[in-house]
Protein backbone atom coordinates (compact mmCIF):
# COMPACT_ATOMS: atom_id res chain seq x y z
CA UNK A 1 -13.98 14.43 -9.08
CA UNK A 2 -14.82 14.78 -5.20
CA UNK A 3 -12.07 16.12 -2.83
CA UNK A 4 -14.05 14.31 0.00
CA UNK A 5 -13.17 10.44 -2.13
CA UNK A 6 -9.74 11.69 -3.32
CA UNK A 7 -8.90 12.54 0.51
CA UNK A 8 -10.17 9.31 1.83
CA UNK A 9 -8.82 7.23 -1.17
CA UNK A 10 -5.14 8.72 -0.50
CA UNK A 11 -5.17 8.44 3.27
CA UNK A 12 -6.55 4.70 2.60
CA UNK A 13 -3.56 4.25 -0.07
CA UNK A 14 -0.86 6.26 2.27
CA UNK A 15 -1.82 3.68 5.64
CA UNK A 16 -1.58 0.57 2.91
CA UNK A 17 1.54 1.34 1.45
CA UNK A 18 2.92 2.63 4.64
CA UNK A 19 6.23 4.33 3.36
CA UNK A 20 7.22 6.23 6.55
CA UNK A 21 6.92 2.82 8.58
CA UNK A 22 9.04 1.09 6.35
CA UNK A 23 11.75 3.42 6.11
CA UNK A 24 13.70 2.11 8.25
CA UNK A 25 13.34 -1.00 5.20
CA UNK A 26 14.52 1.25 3.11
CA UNK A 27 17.60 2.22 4.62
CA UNK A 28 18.97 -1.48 4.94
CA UNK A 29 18.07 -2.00 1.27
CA UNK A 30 19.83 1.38 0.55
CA UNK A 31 23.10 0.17 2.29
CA UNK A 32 22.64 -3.56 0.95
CA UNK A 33 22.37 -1.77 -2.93
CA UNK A 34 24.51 1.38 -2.39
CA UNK A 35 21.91 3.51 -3.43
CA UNK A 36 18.12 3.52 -4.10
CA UNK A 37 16.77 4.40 -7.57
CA UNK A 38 13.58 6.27 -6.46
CA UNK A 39 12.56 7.09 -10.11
CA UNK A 40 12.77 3.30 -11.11
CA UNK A 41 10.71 2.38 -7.72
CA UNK A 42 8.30 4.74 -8.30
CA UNK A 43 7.31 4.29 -11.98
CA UNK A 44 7.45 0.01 -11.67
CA UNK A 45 4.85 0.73 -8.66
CA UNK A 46 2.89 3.14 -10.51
CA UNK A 47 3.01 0.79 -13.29
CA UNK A 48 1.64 -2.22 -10.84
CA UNK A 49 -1.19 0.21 -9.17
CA UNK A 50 -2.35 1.99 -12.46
CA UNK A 51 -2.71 -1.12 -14.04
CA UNK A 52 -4.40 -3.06 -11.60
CA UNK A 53 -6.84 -0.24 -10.99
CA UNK A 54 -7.54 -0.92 -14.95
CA UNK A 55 -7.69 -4.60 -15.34
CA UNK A 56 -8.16 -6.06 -12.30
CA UNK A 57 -11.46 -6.33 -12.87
CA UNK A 58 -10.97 -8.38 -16.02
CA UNK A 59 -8.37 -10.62 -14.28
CA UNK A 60 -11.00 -11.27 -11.29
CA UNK A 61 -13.48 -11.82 -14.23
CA UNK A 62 -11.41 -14.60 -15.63
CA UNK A 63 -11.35 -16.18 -12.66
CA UNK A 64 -14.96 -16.03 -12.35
CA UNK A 65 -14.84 -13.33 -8.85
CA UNK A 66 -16.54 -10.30 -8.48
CA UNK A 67 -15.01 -7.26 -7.49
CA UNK A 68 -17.31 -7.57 -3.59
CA UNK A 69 -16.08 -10.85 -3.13
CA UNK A 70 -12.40 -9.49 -3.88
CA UNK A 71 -13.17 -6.53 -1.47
CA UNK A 72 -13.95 -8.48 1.17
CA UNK A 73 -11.04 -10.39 0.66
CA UNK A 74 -8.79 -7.53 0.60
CA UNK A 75 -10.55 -6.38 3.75
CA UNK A 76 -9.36 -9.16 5.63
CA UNK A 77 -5.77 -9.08 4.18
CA UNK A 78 -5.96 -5.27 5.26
CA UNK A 79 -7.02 -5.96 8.50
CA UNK A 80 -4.09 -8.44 9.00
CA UNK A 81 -1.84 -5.66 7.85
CA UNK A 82 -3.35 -3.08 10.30
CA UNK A 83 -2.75 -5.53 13.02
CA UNK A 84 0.55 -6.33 12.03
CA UNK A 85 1.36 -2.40 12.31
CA UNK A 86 -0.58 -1.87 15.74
CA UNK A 87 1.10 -5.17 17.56
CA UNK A 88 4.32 -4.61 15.62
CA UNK A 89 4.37 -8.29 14.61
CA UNK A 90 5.22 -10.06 11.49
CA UNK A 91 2.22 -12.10 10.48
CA UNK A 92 2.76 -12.34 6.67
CA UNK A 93 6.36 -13.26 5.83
CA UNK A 94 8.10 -11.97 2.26
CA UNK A 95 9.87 -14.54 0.28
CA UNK A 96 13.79 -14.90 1.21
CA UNK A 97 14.45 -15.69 -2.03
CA UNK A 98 12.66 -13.10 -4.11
CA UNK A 99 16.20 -11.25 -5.10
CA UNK A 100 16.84 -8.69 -7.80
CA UNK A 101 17.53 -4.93 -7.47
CA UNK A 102 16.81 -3.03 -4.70
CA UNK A 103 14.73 -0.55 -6.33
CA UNK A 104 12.66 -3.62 -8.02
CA UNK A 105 12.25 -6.55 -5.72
CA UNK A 106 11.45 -5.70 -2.82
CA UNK A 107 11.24 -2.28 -2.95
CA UNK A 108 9.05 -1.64 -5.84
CA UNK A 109 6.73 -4.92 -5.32
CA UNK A 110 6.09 -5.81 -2.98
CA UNK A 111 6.86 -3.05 -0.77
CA UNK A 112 4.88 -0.32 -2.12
CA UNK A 113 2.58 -2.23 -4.82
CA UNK A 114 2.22 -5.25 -2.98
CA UNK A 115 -0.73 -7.69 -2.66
CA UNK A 116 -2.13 -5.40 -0.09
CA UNK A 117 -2.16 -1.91 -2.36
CA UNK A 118 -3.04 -4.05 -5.19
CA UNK A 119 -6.19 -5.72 -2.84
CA UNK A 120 -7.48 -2.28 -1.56
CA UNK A 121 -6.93 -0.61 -4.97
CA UNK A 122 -9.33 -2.87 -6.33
CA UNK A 123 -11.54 -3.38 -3.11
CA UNK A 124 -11.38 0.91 -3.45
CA UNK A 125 -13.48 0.20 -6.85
CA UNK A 126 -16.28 -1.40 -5.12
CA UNK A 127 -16.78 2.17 -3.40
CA UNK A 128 -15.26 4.84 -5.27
CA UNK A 129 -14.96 6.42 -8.12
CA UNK A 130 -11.99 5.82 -10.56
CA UNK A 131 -10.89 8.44 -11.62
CA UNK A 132 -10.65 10.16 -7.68
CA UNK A 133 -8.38 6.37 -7.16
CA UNK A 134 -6.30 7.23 -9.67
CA UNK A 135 -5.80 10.82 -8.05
CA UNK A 136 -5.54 9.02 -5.05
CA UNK A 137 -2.74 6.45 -6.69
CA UNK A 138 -0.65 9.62 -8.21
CA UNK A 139 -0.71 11.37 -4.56
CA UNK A 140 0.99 8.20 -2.94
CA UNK A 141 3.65 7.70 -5.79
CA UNK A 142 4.60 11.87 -5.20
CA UNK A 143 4.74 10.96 -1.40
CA UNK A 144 6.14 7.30 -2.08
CA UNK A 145 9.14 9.49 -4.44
CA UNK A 146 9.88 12.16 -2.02
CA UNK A 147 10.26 9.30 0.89
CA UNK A 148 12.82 7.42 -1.13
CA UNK A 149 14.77 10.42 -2.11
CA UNK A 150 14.94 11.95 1.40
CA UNK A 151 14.92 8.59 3.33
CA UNK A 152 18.15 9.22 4.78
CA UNK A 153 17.62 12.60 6.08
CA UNK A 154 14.06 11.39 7.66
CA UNK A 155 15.70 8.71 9.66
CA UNK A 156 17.43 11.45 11.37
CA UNK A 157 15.24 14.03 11.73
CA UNK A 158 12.33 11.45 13.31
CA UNK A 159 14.45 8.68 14.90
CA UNK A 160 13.14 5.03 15.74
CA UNK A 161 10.36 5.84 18.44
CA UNK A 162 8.59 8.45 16.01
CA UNK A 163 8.48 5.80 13.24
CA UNK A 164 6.54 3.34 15.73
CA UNK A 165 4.33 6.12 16.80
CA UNK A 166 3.13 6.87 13.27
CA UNK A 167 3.26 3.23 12.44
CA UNK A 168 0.79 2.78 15.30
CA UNK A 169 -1.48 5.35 14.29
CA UNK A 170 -2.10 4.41 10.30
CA UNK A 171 -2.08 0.79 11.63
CA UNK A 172 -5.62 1.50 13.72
CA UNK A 173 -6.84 3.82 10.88
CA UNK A 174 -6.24 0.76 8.15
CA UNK A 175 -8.24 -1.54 10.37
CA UNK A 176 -11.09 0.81 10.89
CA UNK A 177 -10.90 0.95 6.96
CA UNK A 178 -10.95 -2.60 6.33
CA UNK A 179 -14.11 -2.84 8.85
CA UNK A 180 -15.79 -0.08 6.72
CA UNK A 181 -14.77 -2.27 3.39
CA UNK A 182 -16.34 -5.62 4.55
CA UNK A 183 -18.99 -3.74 5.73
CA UNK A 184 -19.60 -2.34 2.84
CA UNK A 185 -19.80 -5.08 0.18
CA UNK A 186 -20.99 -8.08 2.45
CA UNK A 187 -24.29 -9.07 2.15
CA UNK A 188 -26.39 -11.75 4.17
CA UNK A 189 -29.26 -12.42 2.05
């Protein structure tokens, strides 16, 4: 266990998932379903992210893929998603007719364990431990549960031009993170 990997892994996790910038998400689902079931959200994307963490590998491995060619895969779908959240654009667009509960579809997947978390949870394996991820994973879904519970009284208190602030700032964070991943796991030999 190193504080130093569990920090970076949960700030990596937190920018991915991006809860506070899609709360505003949340509150038209919310008045679409009539409510939000945060425990339900929270355990199917726990369920998504702790498994993936565990058997991704073996899925890549049936493909034939190893986990650095994944990584720098998810690096570039990262560093889409950090550009989407610094231009404020809409570059990759979610399926119209993905329906189902509220809490499930789209909140639950993708929302917060979406092909992006999924991707860095398993590009996070090419450079850090597992067991700090999973500390890393159970940090977000805490921070992911308290969002959805209080996500009417944080559209409030922060208002519109706060969420594009913070939006902003995770979005050039993420992108210096998915620099740092293909970095890490390319190789030119």
């Amino acid at each position: 266990m190193n504080l130093k990997e569990i920090f970076s892994v949960t700030l990596i996790l937190f920018s991915v998932i991006d809860i506070i910038g899609s709360i505003p998400f949340i509150i038209i689902i919310k008045k679409r379903e009539g409510r939000i079931h945060a425990e339900k959200a929270t355990i199917i994307s726990a369920i998504l992210m702790v498994g993936f963490l565990f058997l991704g590998q073996s899925i890549l491995k049936l493909f034939g893929l190893d986990v650095e060619s994944f990584a720098v895969a998810g690096s570039i779908v990262i560093f889409i998603v950090a550009m989407e959240m610094i231009l404020g654009i809409t570059l990759i667009k979610e399926d119209p007719d993905a329906k189902g509960s509220g809490s499930v579809v789209p909140l639950a997947f993708p929302l917060i364990a979406g092909a992006g978390t999924l991707t860095t949870i398993l590009s996070l394996r090419a450079v850090y431990d597992q067991t700090n991820i999973l500390i890393g994973i159970i940090v977000n879904l805490v921070f992911v549960y308290l969002v959805l519970r209080s996500s009417s009284w944080l559209e409030r208190k922060l208002g519109k031009s706060a969420f594009a602030v913070i939006r902003r700032i995770f979005g050039v964070i993420l992108l210096a993170i998915a620099v740092k991943i293909f970095k890490d796991n390319v190789s030119f030999g």
